[in-house]
Protein backbone atom coordinates (compact mmCIF):
# COMPACT_ATOMS: atom_id res chain seq x y z
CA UNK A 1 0.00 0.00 0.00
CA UNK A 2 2.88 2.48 0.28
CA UNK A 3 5.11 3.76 3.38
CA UNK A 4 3.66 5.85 6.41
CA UNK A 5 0.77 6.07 7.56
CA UNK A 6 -0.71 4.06 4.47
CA UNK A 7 1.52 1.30 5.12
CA UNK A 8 0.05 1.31 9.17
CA UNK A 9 -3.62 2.08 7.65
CA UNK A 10 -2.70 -1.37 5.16
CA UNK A 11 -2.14 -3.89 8.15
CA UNK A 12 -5.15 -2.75 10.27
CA UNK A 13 -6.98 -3.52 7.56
CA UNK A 14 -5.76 -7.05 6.77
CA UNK A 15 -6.31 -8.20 10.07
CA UNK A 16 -9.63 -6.65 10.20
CA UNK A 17 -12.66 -9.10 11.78
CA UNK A 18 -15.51 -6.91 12.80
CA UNK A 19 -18.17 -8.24 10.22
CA UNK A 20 -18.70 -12.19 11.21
CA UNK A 21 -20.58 -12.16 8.59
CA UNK A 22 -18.05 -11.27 5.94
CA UNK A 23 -15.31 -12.94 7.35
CA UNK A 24 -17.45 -16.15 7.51
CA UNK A 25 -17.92 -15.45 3.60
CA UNK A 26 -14.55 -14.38 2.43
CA UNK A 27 -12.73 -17.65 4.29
CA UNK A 28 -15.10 -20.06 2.99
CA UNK A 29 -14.59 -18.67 -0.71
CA UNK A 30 -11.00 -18.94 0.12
CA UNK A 31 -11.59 -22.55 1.46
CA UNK A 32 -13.69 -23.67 -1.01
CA UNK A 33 -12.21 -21.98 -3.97
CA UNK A 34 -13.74 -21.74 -7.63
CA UNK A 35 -12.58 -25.49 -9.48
CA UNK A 36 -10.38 -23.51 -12.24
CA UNK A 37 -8.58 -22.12 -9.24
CA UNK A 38 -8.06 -25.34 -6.83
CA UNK A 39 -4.30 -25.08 -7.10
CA UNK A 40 -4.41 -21.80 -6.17
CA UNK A 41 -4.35 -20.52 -2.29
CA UNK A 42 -6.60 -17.59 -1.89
CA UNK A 43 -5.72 -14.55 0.00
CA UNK A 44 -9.39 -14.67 1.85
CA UNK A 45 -8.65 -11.10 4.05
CA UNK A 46 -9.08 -7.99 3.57
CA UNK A 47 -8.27 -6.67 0.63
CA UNK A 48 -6.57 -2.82 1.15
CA UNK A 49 -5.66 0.03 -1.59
CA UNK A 50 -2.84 0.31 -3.89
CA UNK A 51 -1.16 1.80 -6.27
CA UNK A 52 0.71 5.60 -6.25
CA UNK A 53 0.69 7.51 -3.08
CA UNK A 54 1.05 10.57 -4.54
CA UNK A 55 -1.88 9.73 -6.85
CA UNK A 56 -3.86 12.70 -8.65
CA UNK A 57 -6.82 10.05 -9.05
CA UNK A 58 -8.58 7.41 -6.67
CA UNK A 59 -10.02 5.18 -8.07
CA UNK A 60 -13.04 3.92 -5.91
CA UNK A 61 -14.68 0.29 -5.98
CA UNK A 62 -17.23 -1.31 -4.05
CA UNK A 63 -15.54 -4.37 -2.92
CA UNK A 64 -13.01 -6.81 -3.77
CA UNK A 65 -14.45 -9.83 -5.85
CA UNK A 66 -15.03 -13.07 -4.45
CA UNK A 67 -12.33 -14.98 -6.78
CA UNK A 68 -10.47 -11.72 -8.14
CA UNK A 69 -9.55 -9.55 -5.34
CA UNK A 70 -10.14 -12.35 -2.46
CA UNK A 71 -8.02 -14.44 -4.05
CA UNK A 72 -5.39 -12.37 -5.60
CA UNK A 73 -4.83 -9.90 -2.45
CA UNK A 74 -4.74 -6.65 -4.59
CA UNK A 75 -8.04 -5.09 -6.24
CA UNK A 76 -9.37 -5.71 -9.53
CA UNK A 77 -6.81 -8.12 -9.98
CA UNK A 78 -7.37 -11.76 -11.59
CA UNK A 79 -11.16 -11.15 -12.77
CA UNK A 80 -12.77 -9.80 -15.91
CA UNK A 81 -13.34 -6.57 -14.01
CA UNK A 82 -9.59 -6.04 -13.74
CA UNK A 83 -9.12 -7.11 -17.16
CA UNK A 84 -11.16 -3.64 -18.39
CA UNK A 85 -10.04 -1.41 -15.95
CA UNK A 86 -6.55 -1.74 -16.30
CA UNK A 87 -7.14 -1.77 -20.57
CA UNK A 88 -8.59 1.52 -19.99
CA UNK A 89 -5.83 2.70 -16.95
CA UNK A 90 -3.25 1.72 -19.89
CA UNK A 91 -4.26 2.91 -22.34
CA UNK A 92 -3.82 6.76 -20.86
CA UNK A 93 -0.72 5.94 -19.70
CA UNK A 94 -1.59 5.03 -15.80
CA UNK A 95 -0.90 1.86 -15.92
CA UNK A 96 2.39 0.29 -16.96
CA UNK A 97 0.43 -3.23 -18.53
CA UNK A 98 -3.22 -3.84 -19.18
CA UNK A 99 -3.39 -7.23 -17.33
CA UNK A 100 -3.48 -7.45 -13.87
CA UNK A 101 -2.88 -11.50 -13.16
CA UNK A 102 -1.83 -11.64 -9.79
CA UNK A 103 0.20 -9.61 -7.08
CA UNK A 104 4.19 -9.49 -8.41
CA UNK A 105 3.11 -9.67 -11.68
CA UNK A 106 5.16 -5.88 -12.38
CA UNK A 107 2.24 -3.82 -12.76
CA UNK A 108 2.58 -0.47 -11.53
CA UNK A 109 0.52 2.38 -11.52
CA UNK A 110 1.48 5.89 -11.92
CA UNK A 111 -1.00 8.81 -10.84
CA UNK A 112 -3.44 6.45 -9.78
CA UNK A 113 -4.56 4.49 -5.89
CA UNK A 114 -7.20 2.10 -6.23
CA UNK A 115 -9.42 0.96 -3.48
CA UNK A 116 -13.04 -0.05 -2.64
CA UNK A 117 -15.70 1.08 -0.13
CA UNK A 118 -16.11 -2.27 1.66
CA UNK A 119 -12.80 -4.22 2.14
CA UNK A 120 -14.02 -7.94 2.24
CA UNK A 121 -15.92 -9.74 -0.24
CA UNK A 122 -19.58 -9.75 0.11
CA UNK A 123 -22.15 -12.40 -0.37
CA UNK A 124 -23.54 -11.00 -4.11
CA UNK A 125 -21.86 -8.21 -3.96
CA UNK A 126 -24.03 -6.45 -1.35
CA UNK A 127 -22.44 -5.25 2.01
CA UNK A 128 -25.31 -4.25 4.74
CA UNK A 129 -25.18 -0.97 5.51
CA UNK A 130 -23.41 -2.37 8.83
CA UNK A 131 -20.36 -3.58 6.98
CA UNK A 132 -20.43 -0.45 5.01
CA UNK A 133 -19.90 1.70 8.02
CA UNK A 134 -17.39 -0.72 9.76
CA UNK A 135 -15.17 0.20 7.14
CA UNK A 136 -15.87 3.40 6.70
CA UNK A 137 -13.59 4.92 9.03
CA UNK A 138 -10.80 2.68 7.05
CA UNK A 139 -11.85 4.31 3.58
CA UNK A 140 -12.46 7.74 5.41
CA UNK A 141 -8.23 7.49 6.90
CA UNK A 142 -7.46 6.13 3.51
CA UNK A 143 -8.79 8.92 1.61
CA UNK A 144 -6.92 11.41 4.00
CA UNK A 145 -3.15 10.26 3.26
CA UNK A 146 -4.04 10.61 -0.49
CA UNK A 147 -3.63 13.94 -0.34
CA UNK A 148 -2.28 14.97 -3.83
CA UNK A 149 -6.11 13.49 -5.09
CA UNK A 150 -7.70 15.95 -7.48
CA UNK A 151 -10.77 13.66 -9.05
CA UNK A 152 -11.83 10.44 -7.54
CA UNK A 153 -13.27 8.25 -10.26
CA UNK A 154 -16.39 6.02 -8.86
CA UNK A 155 -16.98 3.00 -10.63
CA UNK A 156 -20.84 2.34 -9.40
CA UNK A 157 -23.51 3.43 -7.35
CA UNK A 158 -21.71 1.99 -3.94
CA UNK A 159 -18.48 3.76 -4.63
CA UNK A 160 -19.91 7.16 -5.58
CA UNK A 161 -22.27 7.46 -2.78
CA UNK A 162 -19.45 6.38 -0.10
CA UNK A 163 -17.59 9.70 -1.94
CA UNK A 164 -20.59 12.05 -1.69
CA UNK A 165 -20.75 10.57 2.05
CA UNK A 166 -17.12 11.21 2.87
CA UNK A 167 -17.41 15.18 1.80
CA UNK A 168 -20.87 15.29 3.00
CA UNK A 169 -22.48 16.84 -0.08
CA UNK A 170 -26.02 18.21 0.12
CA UNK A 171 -28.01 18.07 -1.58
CA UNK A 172 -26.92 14.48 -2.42
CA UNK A 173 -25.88 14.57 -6.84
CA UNK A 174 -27.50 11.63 -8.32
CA UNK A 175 -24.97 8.76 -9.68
CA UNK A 176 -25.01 8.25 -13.30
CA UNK A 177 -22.88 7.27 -15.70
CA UNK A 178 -19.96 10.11 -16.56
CA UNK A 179 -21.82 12.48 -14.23
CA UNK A 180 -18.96 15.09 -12.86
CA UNK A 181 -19.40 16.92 -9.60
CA UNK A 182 -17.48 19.67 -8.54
CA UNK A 183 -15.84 18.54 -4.72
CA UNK A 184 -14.27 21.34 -1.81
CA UNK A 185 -10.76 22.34 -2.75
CA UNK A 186 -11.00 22.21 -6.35
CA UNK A 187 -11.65 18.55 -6.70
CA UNK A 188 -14.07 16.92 -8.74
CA UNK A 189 -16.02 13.02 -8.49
CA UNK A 190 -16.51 11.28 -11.43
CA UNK A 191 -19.31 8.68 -12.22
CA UNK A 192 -18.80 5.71 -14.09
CA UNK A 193 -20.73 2.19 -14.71
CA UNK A 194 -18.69 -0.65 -12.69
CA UNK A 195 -16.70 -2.55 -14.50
CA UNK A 196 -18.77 -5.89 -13.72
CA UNK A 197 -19.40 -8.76 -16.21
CA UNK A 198 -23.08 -7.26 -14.99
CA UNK A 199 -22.59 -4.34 -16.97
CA UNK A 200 -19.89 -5.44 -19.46
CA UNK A 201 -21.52 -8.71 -21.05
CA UNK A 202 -24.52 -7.09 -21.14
CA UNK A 203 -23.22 -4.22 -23.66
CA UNK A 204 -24.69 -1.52 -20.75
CA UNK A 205 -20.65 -0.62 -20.38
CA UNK A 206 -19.22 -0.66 -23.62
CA UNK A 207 -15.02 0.21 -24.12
CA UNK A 208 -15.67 3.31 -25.72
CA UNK A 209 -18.04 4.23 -22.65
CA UNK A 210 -15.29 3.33 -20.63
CA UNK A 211 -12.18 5.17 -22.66
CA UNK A 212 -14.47 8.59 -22.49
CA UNK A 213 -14.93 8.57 -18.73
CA UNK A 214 -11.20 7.68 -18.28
CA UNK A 215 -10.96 11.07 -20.84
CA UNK A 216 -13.37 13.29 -18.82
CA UNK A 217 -10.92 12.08 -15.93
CA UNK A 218 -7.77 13.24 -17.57
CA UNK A 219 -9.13 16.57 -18.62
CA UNK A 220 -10.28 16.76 -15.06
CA UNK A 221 -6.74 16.51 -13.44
CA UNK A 222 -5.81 19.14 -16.12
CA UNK A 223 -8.47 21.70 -14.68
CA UNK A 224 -7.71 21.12 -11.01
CA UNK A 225 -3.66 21.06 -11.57
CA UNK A 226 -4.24 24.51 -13.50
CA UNK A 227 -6.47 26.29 -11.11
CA UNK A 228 -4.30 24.92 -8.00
């Protein structure tokens, strides 16, 4: 996760148990494991941030997948999900590879920390509003040592609204996809389909879709950078 404070913030949240529920989930995934991955020990913990410290964008997730994340150890890593958003990170020069296998696999990201709301995998994909607030104070201290963030990129509902929550914008702005909304201190939150199988099989994400959020992004860093 980096050095500092991050790198404190990082173990707290690996050996994070306050959600019996989740932990009960994210072990027996581990345990039980998907059949093409039966070789394969899963990480089945939390799952903290990466990437740059110094990053200019955050990249925000709702939580790590059950077989990606949960069993790779590092977000939107090993899964389909991964497999677009690091295309897209790559292709505007963020990332230095547009596969993310596994942890040690050399990818590095420049300008960018990625991280979710919710830290363990959930059953379906939906953390209680509980679990959502147990980790909130982790994603709340996270958010704080990233302080060289200009536009934090939402991918989803879940991610955008912990956002809104953290800077405690009223009236609440209404997710949708490449909605921009202008944050305190010059910074802006940017809306974006996740990058599911949900939404990508189903054509509702498309690449192109994709590529001109990751655009609106980029011109976004420009505009905060120039009036900083």
């Amino acid at each position: 996760m980096g050095s500092g404070g991050l790198g404190a913030l990082e173990r707290e949240i690996v050996g994070c148990r306050k959600c019996p529920r989740l932990v009960k989930w994210r072990e027996r995934v581990a345990r039980e494991k998907k059949a093409v991955y039966a070789h394969e020990a899963y990480w089945g913990k939390p799952v903290p941030g990466w990437g740059d410290s110094r990053a200019k964008i955050v990249v925000v997730g709702l939580a790590p997948g059950a077989h990606g994340a949960n069993r790779t150890g590092r977000m939107f890593t090993g899964d389909e999900s991964g497999r677009w958003l690091y295309r897209a990170l790559a292709k505007m020069g963020w990332a230095s590879q547009a596969e993310s296998r596994e942890r040690g696999d050399g990818l590095k990201l420049r300008d960018v920390w990625i991280t979710s709301a919710v830290k363990c995998a959930p059953p379906t994909n939906r953390p209680t509003t509980g679990e959502r607030d147990n980790c909130g104070g982790f994603f709340r201290r996270e958010l704080g040592f990233l302080r060289g963030a200009k536009v934090y990129l939402a991918l989803g509902g879940f991610g955008f609204e912990a956002v809104v929550r953290e800077f405690g914008l009223k009236p609440k702005p209404k997710f949708s996809h490449g909605v921009e909304v202008e944050l305190p201190g010059g910074r802006w939150l940017v809306g974006s389909y996740h990058v599911s199988q949900q939404n990508t099989f189903t054509g509702r994400l498309t690449e192109r879709m994709l590529d001109a959020v990751m655009a609106k992004v980029s011109r976004r860093v420009g505009l905060s950078e120039g009036s900083s």
